[in-house]
N, C-alpha and C. Protein backbone atom coordinates (compact mmCIF):
# COMPACT_ATOMS: atom_id res chain seq x y z
N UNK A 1 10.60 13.04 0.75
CA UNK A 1 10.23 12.43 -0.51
C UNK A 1 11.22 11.31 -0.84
N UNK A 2 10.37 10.05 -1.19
CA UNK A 2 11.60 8.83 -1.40
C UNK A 2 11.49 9.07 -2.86
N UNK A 3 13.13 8.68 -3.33
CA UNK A 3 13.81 8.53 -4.85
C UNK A 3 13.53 7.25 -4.88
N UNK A 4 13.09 6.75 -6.26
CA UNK A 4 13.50 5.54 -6.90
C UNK A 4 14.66 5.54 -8.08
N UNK A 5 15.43 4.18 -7.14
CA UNK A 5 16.43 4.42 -7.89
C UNK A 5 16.25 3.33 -9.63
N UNK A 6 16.26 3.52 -10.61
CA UNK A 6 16.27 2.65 -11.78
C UNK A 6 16.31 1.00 -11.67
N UNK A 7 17.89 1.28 -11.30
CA UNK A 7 18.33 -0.63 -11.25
C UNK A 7 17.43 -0.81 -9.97
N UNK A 8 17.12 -0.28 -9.17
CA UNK A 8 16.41 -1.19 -7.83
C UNK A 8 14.97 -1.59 -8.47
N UNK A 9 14.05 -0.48 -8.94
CA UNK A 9 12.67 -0.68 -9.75
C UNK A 9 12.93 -1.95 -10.64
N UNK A 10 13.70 -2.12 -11.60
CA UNK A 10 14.17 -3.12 -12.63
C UNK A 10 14.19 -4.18 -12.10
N UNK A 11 15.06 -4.25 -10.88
CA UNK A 11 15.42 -5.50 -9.99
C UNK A 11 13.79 -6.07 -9.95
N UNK A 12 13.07 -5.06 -9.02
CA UNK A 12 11.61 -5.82 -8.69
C UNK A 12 11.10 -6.20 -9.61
N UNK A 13 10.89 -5.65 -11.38
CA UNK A 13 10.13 -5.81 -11.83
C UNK A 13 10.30 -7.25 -11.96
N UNK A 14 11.81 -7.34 -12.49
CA UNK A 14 12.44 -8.87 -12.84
C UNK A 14 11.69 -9.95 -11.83
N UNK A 15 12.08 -9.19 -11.00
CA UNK A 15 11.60 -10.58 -9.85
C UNK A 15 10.38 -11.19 -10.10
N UNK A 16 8.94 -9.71 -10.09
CA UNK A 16 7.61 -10.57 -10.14
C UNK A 16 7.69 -10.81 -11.56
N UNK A 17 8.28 -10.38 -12.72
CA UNK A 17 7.78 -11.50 -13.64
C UNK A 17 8.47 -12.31 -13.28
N UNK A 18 9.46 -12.58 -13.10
CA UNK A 18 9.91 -14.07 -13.48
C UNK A 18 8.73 -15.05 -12.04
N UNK A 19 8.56 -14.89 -10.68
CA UNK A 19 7.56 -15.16 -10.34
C UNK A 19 6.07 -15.76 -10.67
N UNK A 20 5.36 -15.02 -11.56
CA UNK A 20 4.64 -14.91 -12.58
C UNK A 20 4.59 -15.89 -13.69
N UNK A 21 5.88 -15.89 -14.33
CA UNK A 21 6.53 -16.73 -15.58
C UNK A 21 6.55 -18.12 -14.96
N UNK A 22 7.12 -18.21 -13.90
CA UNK A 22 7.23 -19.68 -13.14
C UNK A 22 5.68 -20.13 -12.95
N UNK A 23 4.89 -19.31 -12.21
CA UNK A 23 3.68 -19.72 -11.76
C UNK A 23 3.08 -20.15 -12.91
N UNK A 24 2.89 -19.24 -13.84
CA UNK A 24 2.12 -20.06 -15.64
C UNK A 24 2.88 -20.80 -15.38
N UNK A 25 3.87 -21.15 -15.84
CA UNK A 25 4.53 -22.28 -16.44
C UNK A 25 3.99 -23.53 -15.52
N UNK A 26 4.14 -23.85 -14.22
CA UNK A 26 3.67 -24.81 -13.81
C UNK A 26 2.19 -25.15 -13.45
N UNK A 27 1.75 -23.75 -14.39
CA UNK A 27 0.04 -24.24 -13.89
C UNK A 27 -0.41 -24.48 -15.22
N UNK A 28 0.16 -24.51 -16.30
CA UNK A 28 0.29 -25.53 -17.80
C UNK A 28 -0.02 -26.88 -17.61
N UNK A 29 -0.54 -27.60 -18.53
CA UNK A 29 -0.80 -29.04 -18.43
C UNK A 29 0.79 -29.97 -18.19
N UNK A 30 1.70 -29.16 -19.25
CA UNK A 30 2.98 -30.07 -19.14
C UNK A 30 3.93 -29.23 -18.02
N UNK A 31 3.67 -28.31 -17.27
CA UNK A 31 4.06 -27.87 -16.09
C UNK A 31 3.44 -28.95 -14.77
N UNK A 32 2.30 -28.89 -14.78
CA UNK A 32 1.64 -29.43 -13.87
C UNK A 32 2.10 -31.75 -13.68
N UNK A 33 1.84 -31.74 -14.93
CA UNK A 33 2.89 -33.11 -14.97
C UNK A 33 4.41 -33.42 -14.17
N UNK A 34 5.19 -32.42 -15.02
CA UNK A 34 6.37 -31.93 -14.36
C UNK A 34 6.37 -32.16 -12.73
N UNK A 35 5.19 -31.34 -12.45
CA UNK A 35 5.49 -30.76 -10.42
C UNK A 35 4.72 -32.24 -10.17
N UNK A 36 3.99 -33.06 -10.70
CA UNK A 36 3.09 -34.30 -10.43
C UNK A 36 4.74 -35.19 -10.16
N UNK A 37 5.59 -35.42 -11.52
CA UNK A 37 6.41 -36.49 -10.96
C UNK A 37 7.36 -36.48 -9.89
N UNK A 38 8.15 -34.71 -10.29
CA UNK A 38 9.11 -34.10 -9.06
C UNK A 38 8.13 -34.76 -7.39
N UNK A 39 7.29 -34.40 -7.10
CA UNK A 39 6.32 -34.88 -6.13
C UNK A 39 6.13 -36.00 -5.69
N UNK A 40 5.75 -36.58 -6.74
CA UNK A 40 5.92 -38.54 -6.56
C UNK A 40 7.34 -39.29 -6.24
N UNK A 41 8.56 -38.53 -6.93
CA UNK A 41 9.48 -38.77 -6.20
C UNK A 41 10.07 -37.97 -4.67
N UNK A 42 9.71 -37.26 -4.65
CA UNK A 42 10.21 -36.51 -3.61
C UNK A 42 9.42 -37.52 -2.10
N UNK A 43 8.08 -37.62 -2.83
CA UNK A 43 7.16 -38.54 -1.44
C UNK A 43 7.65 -39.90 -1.45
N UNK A 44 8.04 -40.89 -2.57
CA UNK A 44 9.13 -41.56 -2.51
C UNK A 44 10.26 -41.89 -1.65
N UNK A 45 10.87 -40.83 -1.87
CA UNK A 45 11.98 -40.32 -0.69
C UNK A 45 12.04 -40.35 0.36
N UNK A 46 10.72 -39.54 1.11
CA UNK A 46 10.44 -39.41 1.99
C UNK A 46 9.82 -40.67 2.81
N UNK A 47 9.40 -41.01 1.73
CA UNK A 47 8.80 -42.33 3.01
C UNK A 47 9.73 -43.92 3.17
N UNK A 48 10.73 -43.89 2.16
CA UNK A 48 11.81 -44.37 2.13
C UNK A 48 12.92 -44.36 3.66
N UNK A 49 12.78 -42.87 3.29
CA UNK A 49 13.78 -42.55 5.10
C UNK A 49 12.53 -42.83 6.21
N UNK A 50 11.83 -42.68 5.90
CA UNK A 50 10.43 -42.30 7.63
C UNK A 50 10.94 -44.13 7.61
N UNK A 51 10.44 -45.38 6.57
CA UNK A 51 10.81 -46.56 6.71
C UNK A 51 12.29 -46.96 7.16
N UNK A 52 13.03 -46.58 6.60
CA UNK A 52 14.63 -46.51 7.43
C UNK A 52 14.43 -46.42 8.93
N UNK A 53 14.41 -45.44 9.22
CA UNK A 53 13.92 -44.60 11.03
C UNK A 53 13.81 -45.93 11.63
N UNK A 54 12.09 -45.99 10.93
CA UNK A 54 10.95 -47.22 11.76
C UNK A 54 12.08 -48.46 11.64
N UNK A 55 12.59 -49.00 11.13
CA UNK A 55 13.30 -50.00 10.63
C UNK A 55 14.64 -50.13 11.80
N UNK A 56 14.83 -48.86 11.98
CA UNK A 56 15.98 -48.93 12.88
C UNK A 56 15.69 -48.76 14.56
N UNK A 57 14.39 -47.73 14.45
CA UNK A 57 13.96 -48.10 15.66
C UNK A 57 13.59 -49.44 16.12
N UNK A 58 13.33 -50.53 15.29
CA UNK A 58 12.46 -51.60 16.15
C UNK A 58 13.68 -52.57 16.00
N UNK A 59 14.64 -52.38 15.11
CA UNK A 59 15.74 -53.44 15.17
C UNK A 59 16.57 -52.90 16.73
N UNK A 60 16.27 -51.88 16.97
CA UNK A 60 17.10 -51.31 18.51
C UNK A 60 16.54 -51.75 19.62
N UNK A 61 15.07 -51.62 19.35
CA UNK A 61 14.00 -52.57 20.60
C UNK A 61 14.24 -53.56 20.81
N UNK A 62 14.52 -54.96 19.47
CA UNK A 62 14.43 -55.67 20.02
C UNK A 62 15.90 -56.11 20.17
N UNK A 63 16.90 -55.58 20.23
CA UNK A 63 18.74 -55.89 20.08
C UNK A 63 18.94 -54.76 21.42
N UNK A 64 18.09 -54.60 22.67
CA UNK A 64 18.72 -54.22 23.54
C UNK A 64 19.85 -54.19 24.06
N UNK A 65 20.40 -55.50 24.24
CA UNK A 65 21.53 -55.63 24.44
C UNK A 65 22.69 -55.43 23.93
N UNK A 66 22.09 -56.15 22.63
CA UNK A 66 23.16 -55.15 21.72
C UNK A 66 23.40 -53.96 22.26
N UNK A 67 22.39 -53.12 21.67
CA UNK A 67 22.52 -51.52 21.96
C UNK A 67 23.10 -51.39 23.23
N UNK A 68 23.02 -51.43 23.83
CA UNK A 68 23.46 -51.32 25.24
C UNK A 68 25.05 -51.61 24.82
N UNK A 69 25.24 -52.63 24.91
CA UNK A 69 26.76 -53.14 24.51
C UNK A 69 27.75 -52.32 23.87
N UNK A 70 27.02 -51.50 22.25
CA UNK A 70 27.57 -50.49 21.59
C UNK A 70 27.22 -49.39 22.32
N UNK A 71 27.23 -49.01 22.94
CA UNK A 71 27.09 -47.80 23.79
C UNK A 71 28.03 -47.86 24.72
N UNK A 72 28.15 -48.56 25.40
CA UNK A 72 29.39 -48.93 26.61
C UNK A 72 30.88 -48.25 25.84
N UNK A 73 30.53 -49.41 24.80
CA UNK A 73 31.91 -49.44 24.30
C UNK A 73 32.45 -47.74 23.45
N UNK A 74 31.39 -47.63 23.07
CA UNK A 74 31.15 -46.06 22.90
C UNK A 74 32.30 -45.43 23.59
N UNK A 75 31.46 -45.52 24.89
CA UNK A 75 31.79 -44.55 26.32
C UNK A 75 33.25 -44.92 26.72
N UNK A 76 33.91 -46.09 26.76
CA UNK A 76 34.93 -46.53 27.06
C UNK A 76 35.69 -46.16 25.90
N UNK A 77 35.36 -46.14 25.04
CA UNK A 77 36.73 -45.52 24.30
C UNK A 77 36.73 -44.02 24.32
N UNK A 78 35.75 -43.85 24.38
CA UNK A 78 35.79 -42.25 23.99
C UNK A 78 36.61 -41.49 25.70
N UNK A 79 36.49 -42.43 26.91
CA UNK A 79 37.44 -41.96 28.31
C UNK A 79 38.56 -42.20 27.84
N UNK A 80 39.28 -43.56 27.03
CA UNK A 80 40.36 -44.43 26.80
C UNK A 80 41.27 -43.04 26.33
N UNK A 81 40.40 -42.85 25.53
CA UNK A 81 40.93 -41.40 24.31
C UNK A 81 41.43 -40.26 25.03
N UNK A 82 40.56 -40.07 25.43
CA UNK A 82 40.37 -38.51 26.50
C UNK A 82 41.81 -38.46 27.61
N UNK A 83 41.53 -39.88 28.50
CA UNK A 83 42.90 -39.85 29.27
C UNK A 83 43.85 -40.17 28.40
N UNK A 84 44.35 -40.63 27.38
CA UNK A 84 45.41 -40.52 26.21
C UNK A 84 45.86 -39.22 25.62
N UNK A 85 44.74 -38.82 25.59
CA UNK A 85 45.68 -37.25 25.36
C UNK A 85 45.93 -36.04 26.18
N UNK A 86 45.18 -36.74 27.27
CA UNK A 86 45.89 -35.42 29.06
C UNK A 86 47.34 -35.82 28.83
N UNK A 87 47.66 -37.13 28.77
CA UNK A 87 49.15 -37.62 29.19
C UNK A 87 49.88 -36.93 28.13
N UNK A 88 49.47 -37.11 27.05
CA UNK A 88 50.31 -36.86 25.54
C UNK A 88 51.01 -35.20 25.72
């Protein structure tokens, strides 16, 4: 036979109302506004960075060389380093 213990029952109840309490609340006209702007900015955001990305991918396409160049140099320091501190 399982015991219920008080504070654990209490705990759950808390939980689904407040669950519950949240869900009305944002399915209210001035809830639903609320989750409308949070949303509009959040997709904002998001397509802000996805444009960043794209932006940086095609500046890399066409600056091959570049890229290439910063990469070398990358690699060469990061050996420069490496054998600098075997000796050290």
């Amino acid at each position: 036979m399982m015991r219920w213990d008080t504070k654990q029952m209490a705990g759950r109840a808390a939980s689904i109302a407040t669950i519950w309490g949240v869900s009305h609340l944002l399915s209210s006209a001035g809830g639903r506004k609320v989750a409308q702007k949070v949303d509009r900015k959040f997709d904002r955001a998001q397509l802000r960075t996805a444009m960043s990305v794209r932006r940086g991918a095609r500046n890399a396409r066409r600056n091959r060389g570049w890229l290439a160049a910063g990469v070398a140099t990358l690699a060469i320091a990061t050996a420069m380093l490496t054998r600098a501190a075997r000796k050290g």
